[in-house]
PDB file of N, CA and C in Angstrom:
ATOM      1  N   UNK A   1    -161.414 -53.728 -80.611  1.00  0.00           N
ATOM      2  CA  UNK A   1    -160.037 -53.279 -80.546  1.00  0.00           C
ATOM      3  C   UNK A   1    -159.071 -54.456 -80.456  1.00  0.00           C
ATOM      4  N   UNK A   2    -159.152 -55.442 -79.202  1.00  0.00           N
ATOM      5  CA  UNK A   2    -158.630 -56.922 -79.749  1.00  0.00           C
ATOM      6  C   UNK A   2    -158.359 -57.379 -80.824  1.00  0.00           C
ATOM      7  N   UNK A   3    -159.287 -57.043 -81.710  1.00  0.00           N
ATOM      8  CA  UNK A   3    -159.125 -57.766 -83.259  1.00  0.00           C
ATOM      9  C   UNK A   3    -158.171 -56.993 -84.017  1.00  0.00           C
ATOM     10  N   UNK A   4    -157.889 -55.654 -83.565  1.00  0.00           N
ATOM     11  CA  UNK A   4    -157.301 -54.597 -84.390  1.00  0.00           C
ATOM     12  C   UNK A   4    -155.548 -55.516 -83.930  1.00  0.00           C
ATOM     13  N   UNK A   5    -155.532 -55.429 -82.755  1.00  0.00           N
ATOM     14  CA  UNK A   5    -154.098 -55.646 -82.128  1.00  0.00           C
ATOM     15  C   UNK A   5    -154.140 -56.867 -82.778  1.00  0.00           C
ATOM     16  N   UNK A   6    -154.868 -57.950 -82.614  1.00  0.00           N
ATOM     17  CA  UNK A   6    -154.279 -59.088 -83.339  1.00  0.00           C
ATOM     18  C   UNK A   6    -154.075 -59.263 -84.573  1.00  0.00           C
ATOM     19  N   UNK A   7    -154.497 -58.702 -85.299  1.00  0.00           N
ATOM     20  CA  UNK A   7    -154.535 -58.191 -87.110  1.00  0.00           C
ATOM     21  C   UNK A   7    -153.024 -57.359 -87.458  1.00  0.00           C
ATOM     22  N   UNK A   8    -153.142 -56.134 -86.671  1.00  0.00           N
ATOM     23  CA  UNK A   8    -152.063 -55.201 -86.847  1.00  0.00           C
ATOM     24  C   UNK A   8    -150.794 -55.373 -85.862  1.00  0.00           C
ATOM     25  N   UNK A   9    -150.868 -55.711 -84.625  1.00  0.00           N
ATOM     26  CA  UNK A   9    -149.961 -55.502 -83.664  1.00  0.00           C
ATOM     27  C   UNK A   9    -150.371 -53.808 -82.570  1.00  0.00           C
ATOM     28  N   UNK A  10    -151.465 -53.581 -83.522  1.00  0.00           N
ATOM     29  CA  UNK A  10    -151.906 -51.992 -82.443  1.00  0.00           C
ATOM     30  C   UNK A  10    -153.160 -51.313 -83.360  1.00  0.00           C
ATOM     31  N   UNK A  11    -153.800 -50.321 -83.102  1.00  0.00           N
ATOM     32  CA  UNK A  11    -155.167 -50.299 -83.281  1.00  0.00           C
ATOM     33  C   UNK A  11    -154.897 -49.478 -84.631  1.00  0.00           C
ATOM     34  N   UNK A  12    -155.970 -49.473 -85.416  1.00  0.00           N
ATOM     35  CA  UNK A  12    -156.016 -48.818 -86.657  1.00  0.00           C
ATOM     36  C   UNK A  12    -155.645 -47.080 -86.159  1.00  0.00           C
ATOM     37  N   UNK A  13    -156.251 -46.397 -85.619  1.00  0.00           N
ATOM     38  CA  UNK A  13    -156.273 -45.128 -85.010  1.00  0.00           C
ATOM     39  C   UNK A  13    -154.798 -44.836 -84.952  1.00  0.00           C
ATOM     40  N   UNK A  14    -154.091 -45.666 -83.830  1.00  0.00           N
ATOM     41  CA  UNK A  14    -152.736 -45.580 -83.985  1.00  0.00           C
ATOM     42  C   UNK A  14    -151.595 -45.854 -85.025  1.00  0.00           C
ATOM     43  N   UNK A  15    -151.667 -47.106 -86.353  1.00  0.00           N
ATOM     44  CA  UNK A  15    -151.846 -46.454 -87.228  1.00  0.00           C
ATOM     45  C   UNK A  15    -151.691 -45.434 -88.055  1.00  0.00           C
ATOM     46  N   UNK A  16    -152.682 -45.040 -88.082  1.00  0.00           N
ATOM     47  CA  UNK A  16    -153.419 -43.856 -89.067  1.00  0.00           C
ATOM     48  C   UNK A  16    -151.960 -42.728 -88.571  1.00  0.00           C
ATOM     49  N   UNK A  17    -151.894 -42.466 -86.976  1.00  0.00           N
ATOM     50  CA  UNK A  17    -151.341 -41.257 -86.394  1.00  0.00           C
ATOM     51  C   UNK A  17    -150.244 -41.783 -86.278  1.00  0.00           C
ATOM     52  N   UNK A  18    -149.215 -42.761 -87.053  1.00  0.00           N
ATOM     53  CA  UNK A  18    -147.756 -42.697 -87.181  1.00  0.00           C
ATOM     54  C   UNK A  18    -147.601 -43.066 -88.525  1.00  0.00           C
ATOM     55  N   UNK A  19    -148.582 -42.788 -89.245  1.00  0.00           N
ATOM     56  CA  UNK A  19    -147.904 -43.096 -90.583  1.00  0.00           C
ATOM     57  C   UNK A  19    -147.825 -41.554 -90.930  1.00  0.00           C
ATOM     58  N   UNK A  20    -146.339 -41.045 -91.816  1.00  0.00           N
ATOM     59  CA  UNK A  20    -145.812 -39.778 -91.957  1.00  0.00           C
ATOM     60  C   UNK A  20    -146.671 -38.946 -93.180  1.00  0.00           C
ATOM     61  N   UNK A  21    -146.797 -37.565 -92.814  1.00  0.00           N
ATOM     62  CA  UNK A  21    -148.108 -37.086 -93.035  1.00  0.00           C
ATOM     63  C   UNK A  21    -147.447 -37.075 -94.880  1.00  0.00           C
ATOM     64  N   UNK A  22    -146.264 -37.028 -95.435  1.00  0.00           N
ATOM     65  CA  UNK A  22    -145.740 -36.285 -96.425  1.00  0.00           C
ATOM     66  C   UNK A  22    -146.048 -38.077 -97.219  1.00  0.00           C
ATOM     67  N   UNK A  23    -146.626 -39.116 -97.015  1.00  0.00           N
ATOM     68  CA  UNK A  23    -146.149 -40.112 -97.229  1.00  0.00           C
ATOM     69  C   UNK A  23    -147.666 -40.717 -97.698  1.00  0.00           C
ATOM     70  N   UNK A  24    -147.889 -40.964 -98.946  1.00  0.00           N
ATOM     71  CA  UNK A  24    -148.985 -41.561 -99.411  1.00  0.00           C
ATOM     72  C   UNK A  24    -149.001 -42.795 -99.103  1.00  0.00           C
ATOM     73  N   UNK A  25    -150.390 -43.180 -99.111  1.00  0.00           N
ATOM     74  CA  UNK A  25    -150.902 -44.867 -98.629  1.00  0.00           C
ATOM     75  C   UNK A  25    -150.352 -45.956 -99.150  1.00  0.00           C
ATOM     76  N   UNK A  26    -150.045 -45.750-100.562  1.00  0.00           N
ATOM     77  CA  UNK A  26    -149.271 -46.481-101.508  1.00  0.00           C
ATOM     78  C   UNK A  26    -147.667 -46.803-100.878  1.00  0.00           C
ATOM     79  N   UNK A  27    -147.170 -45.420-101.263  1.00  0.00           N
ATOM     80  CA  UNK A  27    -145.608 -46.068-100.842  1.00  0.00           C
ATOM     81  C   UNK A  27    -145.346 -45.823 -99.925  1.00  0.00           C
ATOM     82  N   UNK A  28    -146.738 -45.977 -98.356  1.00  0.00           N
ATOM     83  CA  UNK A  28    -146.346 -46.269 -96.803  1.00  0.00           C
ATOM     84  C   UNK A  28    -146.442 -47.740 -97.338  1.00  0.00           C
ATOM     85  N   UNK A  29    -147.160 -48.426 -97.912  1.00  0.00           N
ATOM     86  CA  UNK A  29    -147.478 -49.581 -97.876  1.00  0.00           C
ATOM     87  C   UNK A  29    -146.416 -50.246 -98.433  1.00  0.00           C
ATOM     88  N   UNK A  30    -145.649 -49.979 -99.542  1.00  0.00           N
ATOM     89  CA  UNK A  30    -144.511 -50.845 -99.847  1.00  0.00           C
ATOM     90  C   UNK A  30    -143.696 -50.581 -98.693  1.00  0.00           C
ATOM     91  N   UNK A  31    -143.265 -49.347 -97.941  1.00  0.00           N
ATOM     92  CA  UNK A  31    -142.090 -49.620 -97.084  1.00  0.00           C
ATOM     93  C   UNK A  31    -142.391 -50.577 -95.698  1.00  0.00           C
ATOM     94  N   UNK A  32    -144.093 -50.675 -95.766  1.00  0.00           N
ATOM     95  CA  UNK A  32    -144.297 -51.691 -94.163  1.00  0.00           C
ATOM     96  C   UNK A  32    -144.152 -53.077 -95.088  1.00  0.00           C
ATOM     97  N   UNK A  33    -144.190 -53.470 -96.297  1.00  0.00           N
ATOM     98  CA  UNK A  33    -144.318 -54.559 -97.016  1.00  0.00           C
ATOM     99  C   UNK A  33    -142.506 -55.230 -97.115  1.00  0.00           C
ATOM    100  N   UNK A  34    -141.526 -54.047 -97.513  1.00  0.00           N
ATOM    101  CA  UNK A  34    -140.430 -53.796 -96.909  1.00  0.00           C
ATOM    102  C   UNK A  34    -139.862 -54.828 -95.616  1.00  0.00           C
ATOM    103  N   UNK A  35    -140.226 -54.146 -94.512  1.00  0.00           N
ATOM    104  CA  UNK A  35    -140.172 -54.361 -92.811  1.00  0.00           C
ATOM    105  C   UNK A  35    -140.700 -55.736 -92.888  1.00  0.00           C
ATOM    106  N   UNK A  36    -141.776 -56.095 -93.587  1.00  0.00           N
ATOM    107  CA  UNK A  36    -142.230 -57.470 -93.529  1.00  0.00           C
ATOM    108  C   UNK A  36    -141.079 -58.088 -93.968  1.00  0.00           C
ATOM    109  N   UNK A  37    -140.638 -58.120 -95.254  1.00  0.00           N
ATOM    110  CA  UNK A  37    -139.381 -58.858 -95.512  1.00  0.00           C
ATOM    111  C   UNK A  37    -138.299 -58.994 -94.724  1.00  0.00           C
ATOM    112  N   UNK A  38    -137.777 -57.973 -94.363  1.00  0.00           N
ATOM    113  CA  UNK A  38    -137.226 -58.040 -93.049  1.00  0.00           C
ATOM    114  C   UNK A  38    -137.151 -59.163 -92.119  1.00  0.00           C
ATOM    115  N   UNK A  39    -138.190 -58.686 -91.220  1.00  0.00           N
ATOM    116  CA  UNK A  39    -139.277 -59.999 -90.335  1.00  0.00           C
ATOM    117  C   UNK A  39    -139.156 -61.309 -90.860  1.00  0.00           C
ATOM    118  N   UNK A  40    -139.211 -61.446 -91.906  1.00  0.00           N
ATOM    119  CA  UNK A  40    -139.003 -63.223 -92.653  1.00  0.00           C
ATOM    120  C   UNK A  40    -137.725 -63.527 -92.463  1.00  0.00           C
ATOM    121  N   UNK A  41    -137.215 -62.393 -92.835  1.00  0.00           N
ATOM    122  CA  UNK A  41    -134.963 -62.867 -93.181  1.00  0.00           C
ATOM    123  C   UNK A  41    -135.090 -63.394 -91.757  1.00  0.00           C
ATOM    124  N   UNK A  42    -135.846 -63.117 -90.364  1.00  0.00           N
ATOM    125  CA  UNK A  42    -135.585 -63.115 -88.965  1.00  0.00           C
ATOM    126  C   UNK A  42    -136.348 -64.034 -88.542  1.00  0.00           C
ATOM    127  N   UNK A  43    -136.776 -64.481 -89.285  1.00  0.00           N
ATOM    128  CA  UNK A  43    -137.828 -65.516 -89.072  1.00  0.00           C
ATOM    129  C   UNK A  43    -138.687 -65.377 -88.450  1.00  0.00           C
ATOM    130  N   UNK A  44    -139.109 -64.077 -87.867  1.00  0.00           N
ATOM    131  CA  UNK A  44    -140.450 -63.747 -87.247  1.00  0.00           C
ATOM    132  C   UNK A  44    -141.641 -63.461 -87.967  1.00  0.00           C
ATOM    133  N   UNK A  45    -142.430 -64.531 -87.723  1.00  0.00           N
ATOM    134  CA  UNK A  45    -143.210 -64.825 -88.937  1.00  0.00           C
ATOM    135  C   UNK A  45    -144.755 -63.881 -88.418  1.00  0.00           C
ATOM    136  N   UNK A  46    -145.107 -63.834 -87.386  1.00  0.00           N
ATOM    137  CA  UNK A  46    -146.364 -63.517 -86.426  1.00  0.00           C
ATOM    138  C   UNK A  46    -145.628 -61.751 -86.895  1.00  0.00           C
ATOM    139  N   UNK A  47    -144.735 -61.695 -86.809  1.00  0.00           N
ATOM    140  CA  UNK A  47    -144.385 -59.672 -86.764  1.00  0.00           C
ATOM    141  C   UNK A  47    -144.525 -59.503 -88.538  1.00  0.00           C
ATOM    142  N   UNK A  48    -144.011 -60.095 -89.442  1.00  0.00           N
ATOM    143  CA  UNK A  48    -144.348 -60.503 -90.589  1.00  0.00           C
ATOM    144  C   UNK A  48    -145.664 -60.329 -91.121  1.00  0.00           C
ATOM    145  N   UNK A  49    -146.389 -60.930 -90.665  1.00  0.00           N
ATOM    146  CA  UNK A  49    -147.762 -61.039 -91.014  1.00  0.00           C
ATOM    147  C   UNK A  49    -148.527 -60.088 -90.514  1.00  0.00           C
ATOM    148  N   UNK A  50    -148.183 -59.520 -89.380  1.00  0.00           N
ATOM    149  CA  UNK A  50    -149.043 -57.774 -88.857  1.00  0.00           C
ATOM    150  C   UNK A  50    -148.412 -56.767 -89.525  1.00  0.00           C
ATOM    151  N   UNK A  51    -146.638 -57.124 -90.174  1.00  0.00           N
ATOM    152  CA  UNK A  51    -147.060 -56.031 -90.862  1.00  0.00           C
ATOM    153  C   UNK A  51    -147.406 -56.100 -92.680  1.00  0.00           C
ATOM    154  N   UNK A  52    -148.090 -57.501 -92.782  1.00  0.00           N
ATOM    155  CA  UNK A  52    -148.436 -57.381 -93.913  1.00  0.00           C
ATOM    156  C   UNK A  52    -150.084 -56.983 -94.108  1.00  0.00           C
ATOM    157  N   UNK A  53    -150.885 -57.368 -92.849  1.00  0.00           N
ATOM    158  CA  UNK A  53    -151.690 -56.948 -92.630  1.00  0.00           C
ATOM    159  C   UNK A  53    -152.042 -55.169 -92.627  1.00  0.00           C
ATOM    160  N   UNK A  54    -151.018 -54.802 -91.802  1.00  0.00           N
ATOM    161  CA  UNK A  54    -150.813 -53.122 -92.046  1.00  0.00           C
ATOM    162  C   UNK A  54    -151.020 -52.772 -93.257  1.00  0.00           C
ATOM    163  N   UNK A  55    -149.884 -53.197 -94.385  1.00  0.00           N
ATOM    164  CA  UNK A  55    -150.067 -52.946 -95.790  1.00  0.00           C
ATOM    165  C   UNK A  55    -151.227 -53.159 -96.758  1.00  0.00           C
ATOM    166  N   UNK A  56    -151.734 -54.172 -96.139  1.00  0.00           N
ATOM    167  CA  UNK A  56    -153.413 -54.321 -97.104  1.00  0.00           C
ATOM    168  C   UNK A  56    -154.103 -53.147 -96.411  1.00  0.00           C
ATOM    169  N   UNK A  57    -154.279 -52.838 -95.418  1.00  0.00           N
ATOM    170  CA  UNK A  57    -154.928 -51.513 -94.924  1.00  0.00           C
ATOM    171  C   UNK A  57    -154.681 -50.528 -95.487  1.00  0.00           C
ATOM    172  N   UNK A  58    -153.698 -50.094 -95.601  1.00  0.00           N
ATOM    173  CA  UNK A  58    -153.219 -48.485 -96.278  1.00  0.00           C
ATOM    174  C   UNK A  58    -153.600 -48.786 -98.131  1.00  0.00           C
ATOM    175  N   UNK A  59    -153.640 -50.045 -98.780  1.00  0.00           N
ATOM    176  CA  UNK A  59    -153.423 -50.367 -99.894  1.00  0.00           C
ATOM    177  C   UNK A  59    -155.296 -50.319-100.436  1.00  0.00           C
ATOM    178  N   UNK A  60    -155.459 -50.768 -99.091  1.00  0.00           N
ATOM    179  CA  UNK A  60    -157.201 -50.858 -99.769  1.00  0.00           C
ATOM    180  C   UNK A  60    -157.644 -49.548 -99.111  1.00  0.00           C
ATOM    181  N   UNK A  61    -157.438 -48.699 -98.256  1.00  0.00           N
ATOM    182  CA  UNK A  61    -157.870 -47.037 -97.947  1.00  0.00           C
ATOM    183  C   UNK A  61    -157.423 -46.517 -99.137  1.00  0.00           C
ATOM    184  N   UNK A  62    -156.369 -46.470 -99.788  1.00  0.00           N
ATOM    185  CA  UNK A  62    -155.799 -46.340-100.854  1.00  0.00           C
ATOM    186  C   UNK A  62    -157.016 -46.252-102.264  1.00  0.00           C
ATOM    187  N   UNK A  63    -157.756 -47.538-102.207  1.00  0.00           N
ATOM    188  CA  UNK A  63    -158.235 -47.736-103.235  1.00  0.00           C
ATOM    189  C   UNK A  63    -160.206 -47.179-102.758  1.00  0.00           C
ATOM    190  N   UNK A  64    -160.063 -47.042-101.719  1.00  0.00           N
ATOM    191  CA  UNK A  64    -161.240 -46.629-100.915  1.00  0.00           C
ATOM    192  C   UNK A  64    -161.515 -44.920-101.485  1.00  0.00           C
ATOM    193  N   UNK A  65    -160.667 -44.408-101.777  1.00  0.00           N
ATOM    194  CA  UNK A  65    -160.625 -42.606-102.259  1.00  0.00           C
ATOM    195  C   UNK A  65    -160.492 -42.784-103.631  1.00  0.00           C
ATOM    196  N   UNK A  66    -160.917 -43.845-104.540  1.00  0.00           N
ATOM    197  CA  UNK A  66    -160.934 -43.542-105.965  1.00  0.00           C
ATOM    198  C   UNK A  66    -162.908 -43.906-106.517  1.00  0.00           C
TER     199      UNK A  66
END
């Protein structure tokens, strides 16, 4: 679970249960890819990178159901 928080900022499980149910893996993943940009304009580079990490998750579950 450590590894999850340091990867993501919080555990895959949690996750899974706030990403919006009407909202495919794909374009959850551009809008956390989004928030990452964000994070850069702010120079928070560590919040940046968990949530780019987020986005390879939903992007490769994504590709995990084909």
């Amino acid at each position: 679970m450590s590894k999850e928080i340091s990867m993501f900022g919080e555990t895959i499980e949690s996750m899974i249960d706030t990403k919006p149910e009407f909202t495919d893996n794909l374009m959850y993943a551009m809008s956390i890819l989004s928030d990452a940009q964000e994070e850069l304009e702010r120079n928070n580079k560590e919040t940046a990178r968990k949530f780019i990490n987020k986005a390879k998750y939903f992007i490769s579950e994504e590709g995990r159901k084909k």
